[in-house]
PDB file of N, CA and C in Angstrom:
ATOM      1  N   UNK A   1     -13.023  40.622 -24.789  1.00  0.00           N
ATOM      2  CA  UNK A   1     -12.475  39.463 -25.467  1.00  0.00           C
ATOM      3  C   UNK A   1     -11.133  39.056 -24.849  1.00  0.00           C
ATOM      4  N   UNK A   2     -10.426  40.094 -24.169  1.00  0.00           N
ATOM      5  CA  UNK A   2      -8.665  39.657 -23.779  1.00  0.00           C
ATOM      6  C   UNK A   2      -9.419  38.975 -22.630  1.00  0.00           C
ATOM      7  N   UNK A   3     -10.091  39.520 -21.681  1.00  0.00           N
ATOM      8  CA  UNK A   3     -10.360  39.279 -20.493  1.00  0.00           C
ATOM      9  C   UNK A   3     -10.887  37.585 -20.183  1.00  0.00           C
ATOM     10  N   UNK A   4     -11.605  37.413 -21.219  1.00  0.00           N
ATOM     11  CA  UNK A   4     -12.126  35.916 -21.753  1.00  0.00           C
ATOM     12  C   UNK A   4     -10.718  34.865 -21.968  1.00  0.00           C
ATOM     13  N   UNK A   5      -9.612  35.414 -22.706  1.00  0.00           N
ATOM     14  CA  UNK A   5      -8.826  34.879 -23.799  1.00  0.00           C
ATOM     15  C   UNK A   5      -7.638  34.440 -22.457  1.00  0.00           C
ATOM     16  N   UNK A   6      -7.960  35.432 -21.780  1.00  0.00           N
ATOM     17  CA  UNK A   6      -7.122  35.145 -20.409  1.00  0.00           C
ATOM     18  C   UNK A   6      -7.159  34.010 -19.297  1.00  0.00           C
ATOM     19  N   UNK A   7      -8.418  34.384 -19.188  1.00  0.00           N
ATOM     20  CA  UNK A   7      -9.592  33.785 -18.313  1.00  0.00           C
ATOM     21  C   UNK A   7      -9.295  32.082 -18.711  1.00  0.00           C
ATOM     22  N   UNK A   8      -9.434  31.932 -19.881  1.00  0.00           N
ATOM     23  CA  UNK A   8      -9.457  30.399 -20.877  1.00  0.00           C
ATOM     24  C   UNK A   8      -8.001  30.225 -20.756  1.00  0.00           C
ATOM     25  N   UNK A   9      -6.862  31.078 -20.339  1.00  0.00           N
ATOM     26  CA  UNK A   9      -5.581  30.236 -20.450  1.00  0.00           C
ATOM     27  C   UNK A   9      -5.249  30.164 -19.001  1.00  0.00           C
ATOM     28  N   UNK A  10      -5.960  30.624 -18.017  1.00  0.00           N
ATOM     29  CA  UNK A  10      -5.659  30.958 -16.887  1.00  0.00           C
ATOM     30  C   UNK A  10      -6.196  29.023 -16.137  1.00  0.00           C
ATOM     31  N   UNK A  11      -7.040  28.937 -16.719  1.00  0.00           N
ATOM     32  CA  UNK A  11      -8.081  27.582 -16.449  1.00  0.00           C
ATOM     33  C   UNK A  11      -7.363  26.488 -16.881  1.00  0.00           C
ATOM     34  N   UNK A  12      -6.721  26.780 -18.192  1.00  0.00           N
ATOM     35  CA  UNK A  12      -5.776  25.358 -19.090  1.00  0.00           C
ATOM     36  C   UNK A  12      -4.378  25.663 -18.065  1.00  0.00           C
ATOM     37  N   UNK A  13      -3.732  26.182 -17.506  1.00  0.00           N
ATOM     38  CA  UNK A  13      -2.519  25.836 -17.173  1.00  0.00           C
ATOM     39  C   UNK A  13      -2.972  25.783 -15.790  1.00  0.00           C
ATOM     40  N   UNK A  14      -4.061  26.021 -15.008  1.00  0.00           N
ATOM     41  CA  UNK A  14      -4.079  25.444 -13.828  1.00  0.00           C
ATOM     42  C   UNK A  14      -4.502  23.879 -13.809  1.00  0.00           C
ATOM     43  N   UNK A  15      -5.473  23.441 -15.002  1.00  0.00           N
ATOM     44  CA  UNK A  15      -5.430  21.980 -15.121  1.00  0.00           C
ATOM     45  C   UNK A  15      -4.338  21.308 -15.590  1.00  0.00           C
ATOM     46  N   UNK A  16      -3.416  21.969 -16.436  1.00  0.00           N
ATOM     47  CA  UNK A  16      -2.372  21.294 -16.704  1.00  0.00           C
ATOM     48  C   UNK A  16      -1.662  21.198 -15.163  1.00  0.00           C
ATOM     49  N   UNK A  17      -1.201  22.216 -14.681  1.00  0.00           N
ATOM     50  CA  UNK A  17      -0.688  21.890 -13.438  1.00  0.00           C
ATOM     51  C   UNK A  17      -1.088  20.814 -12.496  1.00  0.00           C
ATOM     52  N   UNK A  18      -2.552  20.721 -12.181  1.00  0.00           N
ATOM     53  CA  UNK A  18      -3.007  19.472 -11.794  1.00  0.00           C
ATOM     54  C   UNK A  18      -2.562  17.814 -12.351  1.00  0.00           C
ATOM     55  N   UNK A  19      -2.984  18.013 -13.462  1.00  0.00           N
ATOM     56  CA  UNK A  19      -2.461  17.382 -14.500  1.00  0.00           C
ATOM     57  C   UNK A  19      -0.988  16.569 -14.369  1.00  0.00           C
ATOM     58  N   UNK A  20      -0.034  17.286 -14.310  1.00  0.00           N
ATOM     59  CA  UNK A  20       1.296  16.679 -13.794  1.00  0.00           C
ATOM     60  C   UNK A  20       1.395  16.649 -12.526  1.00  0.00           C
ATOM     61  N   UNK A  21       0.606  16.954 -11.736  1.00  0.00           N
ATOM     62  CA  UNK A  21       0.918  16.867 -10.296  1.00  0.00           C
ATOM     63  C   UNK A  21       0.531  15.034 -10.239  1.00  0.00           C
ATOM     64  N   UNK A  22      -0.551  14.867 -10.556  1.00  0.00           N
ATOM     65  CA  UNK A  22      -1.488  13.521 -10.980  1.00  0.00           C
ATOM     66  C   UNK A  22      -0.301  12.440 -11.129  1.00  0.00           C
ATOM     67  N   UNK A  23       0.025  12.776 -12.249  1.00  0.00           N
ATOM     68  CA  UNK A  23       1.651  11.845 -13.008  1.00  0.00           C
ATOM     69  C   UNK A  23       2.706  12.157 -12.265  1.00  0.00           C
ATOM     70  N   UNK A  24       2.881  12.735 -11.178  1.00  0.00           N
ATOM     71  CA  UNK A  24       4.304  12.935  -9.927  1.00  0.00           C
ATOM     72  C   UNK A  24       3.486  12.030  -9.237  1.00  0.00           C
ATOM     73  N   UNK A  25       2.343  11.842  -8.854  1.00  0.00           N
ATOM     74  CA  UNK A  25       1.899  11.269  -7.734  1.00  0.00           C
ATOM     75  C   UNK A  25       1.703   9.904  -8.356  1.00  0.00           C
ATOM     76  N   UNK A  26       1.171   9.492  -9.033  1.00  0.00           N
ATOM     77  CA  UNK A  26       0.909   8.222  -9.986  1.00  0.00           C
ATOM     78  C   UNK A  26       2.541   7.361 -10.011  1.00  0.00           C
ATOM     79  N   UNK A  27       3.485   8.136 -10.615  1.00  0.00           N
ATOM     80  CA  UNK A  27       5.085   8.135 -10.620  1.00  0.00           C
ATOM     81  C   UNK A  27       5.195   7.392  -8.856  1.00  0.00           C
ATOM     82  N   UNK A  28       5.438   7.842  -8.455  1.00  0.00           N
ATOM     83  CA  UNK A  28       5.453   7.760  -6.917  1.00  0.00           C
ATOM     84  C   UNK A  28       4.793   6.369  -6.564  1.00  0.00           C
ATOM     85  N   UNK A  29       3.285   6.589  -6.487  1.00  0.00           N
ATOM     86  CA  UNK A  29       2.943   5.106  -6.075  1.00  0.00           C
ATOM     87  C   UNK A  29       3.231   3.724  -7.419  1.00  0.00           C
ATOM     88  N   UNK A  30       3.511   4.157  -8.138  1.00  0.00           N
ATOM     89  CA  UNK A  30       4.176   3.187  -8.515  1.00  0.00           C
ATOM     90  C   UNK A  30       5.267   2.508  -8.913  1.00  0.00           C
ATOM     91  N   UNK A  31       6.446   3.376  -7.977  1.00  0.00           N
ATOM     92  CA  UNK A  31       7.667   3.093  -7.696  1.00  0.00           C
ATOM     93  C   UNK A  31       7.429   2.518  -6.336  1.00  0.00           C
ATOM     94  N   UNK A  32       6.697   3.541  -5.186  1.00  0.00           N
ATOM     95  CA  UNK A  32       6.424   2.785  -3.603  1.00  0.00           C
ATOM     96  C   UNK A  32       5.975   1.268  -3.282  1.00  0.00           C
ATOM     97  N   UNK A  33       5.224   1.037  -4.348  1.00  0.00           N
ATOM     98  CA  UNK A  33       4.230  -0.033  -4.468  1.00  0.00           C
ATOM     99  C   UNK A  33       5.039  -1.656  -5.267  1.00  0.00           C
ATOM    100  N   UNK A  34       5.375  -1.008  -6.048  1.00  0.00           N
ATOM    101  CA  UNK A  34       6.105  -2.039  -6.850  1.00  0.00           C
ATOM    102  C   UNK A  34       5.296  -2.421  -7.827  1.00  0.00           C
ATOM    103  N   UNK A  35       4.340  -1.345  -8.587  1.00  0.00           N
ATOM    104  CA  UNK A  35       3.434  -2.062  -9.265  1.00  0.00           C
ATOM    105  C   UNK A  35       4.479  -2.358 -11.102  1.00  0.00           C
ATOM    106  N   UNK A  36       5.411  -1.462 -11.509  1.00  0.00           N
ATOM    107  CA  UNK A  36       5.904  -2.044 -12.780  1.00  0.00           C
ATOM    108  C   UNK A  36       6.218  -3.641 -12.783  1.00  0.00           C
ATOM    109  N   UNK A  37       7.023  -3.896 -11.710  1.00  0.00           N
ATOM    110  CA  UNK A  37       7.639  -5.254 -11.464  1.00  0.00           C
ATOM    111  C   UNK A  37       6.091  -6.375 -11.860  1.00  0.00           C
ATOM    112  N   UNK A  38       5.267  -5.810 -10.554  1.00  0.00           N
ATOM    113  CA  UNK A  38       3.915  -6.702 -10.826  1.00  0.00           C
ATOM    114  C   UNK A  38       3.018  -6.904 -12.317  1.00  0.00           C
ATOM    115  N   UNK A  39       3.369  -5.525 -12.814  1.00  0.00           N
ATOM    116  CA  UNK A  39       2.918  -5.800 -14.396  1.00  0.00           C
ATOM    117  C   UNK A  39       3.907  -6.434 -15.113  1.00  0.00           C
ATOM    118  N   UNK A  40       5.270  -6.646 -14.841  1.00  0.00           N
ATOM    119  CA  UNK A  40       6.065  -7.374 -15.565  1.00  0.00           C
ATOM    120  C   UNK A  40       6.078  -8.667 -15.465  1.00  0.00           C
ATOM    121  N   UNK A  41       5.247  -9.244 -13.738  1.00  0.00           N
ATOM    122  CA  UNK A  41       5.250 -10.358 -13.711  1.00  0.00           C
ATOM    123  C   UNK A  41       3.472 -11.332 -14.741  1.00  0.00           C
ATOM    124  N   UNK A  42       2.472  -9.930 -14.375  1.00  0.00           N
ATOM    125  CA  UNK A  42       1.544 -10.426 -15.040  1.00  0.00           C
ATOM    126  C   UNK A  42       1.880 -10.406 -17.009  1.00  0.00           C
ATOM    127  N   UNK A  43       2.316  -9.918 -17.120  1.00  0.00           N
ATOM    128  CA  UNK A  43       2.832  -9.943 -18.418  1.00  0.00           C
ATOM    129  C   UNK A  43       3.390 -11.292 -18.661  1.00  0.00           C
ATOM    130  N   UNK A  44       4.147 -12.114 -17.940  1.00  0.00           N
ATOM    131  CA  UNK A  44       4.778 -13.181 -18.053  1.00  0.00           C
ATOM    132  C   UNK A  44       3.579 -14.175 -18.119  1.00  0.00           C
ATOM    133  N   UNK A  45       2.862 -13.750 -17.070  1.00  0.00           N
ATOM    134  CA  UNK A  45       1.496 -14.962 -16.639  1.00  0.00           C
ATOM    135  C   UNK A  45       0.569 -14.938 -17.856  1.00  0.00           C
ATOM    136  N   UNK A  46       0.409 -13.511 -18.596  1.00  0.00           N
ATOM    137  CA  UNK A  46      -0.533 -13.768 -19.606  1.00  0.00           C
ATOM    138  C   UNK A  46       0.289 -14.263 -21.049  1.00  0.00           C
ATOM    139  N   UNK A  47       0.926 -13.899 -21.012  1.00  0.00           N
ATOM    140  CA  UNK A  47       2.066 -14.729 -21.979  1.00  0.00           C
ATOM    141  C   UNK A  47       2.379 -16.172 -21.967  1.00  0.00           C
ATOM    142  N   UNK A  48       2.315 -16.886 -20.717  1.00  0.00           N
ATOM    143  CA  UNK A  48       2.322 -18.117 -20.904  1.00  0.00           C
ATOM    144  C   UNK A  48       0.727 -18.604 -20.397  1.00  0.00           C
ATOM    145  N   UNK A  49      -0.247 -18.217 -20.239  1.00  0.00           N
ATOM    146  CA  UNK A  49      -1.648 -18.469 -20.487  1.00  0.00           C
ATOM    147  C   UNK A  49      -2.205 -18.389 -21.957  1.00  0.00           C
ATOM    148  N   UNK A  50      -1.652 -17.708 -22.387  1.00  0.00           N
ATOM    149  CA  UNK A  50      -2.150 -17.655 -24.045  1.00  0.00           C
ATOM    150  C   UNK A  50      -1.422 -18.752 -24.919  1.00  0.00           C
ATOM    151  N   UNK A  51      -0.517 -19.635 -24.363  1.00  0.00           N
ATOM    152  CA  UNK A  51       0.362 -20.741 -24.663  1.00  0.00           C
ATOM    153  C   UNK A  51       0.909 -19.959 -26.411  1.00  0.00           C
ATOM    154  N   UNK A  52       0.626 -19.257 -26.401  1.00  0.00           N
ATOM    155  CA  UNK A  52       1.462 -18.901 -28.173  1.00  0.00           C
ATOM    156  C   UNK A  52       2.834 -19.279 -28.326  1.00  0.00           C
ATOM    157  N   UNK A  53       3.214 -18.030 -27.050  1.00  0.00           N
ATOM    158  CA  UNK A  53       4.769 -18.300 -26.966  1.00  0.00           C
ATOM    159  C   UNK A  53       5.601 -19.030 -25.804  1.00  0.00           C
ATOM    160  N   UNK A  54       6.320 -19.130 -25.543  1.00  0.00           N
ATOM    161  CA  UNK A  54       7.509 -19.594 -24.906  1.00  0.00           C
ATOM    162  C   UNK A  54       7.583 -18.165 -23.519  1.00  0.00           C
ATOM    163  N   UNK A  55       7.183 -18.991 -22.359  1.00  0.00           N
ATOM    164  CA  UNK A  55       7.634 -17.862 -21.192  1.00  0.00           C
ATOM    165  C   UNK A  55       8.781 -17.423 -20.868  1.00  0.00           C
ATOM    166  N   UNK A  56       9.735 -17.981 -21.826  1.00  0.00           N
ATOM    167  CA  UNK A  56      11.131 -17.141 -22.058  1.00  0.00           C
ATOM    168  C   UNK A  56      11.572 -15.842 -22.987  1.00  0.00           C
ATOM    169  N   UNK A  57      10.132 -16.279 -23.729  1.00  0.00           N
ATOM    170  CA  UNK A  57      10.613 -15.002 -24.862  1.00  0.00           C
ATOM    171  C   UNK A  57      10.652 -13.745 -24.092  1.00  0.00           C
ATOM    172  N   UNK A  58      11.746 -13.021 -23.644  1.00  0.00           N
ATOM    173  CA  UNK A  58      11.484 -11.457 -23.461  1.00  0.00           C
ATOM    174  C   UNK A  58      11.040 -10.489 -24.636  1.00  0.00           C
ATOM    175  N   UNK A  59      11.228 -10.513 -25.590  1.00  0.00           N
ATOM    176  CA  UNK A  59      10.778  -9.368 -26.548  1.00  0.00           C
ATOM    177  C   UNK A  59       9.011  -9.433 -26.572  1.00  0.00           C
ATOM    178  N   UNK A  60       8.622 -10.515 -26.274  1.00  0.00           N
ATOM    179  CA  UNK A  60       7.079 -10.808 -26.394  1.00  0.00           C
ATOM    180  C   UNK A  60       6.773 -10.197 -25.373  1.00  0.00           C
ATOM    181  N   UNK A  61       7.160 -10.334 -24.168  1.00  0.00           N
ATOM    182  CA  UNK A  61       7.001 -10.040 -22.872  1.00  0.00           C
ATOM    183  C   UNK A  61       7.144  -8.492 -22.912  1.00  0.00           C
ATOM    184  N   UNK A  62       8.165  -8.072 -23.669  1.00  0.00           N
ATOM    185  CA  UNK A  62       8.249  -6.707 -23.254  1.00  0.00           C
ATOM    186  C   UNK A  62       6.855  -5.981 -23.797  1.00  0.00           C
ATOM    187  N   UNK A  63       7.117  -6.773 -25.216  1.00  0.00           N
ATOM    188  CA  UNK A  63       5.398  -6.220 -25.727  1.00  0.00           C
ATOM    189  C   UNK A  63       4.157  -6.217 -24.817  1.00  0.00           C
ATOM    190  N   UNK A  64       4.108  -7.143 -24.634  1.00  0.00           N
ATOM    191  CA  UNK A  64       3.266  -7.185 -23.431  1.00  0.00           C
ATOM    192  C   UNK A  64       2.701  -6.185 -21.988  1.00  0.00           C
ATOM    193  N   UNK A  65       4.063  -6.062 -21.712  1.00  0.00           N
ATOM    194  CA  UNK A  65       4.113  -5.032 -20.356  1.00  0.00           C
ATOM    195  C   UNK A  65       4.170  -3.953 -20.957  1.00  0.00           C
ATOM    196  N   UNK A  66       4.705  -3.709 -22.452  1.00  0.00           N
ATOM    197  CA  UNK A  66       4.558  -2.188 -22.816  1.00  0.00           C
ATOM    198  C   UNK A  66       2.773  -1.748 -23.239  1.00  0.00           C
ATOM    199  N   UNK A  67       2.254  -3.009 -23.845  1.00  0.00           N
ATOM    200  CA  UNK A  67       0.790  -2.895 -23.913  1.00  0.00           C
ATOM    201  C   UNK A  67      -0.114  -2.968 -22.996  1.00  0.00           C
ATOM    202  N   UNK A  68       0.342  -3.106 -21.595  1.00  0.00           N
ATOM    203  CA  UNK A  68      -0.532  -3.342 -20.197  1.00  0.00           C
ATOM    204  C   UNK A  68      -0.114  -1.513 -19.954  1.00  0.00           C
ATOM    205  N   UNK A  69       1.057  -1.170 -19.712  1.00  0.00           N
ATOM    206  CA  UNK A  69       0.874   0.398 -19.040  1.00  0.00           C
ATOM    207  C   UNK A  69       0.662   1.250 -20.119  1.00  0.00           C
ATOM    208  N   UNK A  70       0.366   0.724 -21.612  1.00  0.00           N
ATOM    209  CA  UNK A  70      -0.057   2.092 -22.292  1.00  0.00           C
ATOM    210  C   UNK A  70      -1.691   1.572 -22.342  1.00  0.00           C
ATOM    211  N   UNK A  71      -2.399   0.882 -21.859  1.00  0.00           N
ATOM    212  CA  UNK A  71      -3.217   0.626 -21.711  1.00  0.00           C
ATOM    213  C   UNK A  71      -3.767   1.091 -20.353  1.00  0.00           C
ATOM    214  N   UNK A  72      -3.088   1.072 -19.534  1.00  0.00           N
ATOM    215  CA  UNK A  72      -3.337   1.786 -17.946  1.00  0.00           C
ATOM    216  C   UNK A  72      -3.428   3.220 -18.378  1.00  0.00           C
ATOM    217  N   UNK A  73      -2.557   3.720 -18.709  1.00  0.00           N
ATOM    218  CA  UNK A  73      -2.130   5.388 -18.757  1.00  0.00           C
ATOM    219  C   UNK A  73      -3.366   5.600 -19.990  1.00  0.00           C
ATOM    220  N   UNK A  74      -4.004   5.292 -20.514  1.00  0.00           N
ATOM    221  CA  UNK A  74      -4.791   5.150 -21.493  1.00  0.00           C
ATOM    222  C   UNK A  74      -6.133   4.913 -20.950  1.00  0.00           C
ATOM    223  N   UNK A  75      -6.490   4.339 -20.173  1.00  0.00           N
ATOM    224  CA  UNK A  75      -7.540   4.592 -19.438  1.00  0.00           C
ATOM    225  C   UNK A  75      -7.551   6.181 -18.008  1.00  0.00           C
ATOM    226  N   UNK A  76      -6.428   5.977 -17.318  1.00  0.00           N
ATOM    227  CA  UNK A  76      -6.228   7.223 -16.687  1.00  0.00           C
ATOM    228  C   UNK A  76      -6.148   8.504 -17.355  1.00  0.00           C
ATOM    229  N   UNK A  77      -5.972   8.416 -18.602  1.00  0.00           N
ATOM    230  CA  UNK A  77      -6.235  10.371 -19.595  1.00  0.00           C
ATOM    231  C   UNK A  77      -7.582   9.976 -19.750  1.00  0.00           C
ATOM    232  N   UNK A  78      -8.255   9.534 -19.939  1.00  0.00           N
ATOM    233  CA  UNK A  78      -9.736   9.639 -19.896  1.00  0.00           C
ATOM    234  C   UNK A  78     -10.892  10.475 -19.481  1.00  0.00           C
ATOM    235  N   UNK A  79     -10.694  10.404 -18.190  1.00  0.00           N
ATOM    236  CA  UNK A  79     -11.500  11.837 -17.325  1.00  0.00           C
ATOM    237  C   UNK A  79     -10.807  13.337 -17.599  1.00  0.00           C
ATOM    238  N   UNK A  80      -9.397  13.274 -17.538  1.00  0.00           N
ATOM    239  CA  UNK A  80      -8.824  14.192 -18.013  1.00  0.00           C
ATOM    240  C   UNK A  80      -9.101  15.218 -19.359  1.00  0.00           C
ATOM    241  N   UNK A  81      -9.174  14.345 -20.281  1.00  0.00           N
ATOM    242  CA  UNK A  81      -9.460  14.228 -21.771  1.00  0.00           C
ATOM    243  C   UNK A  81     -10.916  14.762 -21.982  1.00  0.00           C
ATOM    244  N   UNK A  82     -11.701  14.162 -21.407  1.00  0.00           N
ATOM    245  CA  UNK A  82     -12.965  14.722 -21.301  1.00  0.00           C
ATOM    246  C   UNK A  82     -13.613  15.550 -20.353  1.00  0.00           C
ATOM    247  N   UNK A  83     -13.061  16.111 -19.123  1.00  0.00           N
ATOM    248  CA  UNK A  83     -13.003  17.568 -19.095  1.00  0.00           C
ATOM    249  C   UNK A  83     -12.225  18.767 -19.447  1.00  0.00           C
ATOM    250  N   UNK A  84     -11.239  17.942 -20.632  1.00  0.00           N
ATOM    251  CA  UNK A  84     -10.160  19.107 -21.187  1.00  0.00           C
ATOM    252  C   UNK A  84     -10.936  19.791 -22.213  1.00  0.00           C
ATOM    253  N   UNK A  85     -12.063  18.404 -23.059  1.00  0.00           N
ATOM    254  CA  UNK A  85     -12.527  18.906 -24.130  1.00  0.00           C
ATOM    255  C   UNK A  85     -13.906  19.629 -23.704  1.00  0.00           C
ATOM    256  N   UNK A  86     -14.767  18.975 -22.778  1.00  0.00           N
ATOM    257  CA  UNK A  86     -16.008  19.348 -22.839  1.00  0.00           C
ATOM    258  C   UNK A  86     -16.176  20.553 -21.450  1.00  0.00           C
ATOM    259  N   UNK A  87     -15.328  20.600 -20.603  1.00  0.00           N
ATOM    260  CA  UNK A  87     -15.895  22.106 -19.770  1.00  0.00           C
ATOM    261  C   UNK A  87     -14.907  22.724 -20.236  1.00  0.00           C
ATOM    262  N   UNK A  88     -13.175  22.730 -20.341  1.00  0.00           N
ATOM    263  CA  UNK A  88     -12.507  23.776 -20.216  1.00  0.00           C
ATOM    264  C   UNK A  88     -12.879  24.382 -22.171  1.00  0.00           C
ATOM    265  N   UNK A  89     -12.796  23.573 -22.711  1.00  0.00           N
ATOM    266  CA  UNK A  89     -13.029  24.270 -24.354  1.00  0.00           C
ATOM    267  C   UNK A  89     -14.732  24.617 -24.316  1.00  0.00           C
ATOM    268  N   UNK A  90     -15.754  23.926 -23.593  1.00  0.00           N
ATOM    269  CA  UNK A  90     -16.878  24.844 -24.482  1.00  0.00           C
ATOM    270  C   UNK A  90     -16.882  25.791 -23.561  1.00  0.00           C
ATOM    271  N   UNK A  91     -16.339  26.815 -22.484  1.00  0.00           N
ATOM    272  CA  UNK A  91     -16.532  27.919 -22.252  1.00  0.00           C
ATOM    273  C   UNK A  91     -15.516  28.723 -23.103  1.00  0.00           C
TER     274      UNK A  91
END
């Protein structure tokens, strides 16, 4: 049973390690790339395509770009998420 109990934490902190390596590297290309700026600019574009508000409002905007990368990072835990739950927990 230790040998198992081991075995199962030995597996979770090498995926965790992966895991943040993923988000250093993710971090990275999207500082190299310039992709925040580009979601800040599509944020603007879908903000004044939806004509609601005013393409000046920043607080809308921020909403916006904060709902585009928790929506990114939200699709990227996905695969993660579901081999956290379904290989590393059912062994």
């Amino acid at each position: 049973m230790y040998l198992l109990l081991q075995a199962y934490n030995l597996e979770k902190s090498a995926f965790g390690l992966l895991k943040s390596l993923f988000n250093i590297v993710e971090v990275g290309v999207f500082f190299y790339y310039g992709i925040l700026p580009e979601l800040w600019s599509l944020s603007g574009r879908l903000m004044t395509a939806s004509g609601l508000v005013a393409a000046d409002n920043e607080i809308v905007q921020s909403l916006v770009f904060t709902t585009l990368t928790q929506l990114i990072n939200t699709i990227e835990a996905i695969p993660f998420n579901l081999y956290a739950t379904f290989v590393i927990e059912e062994r």
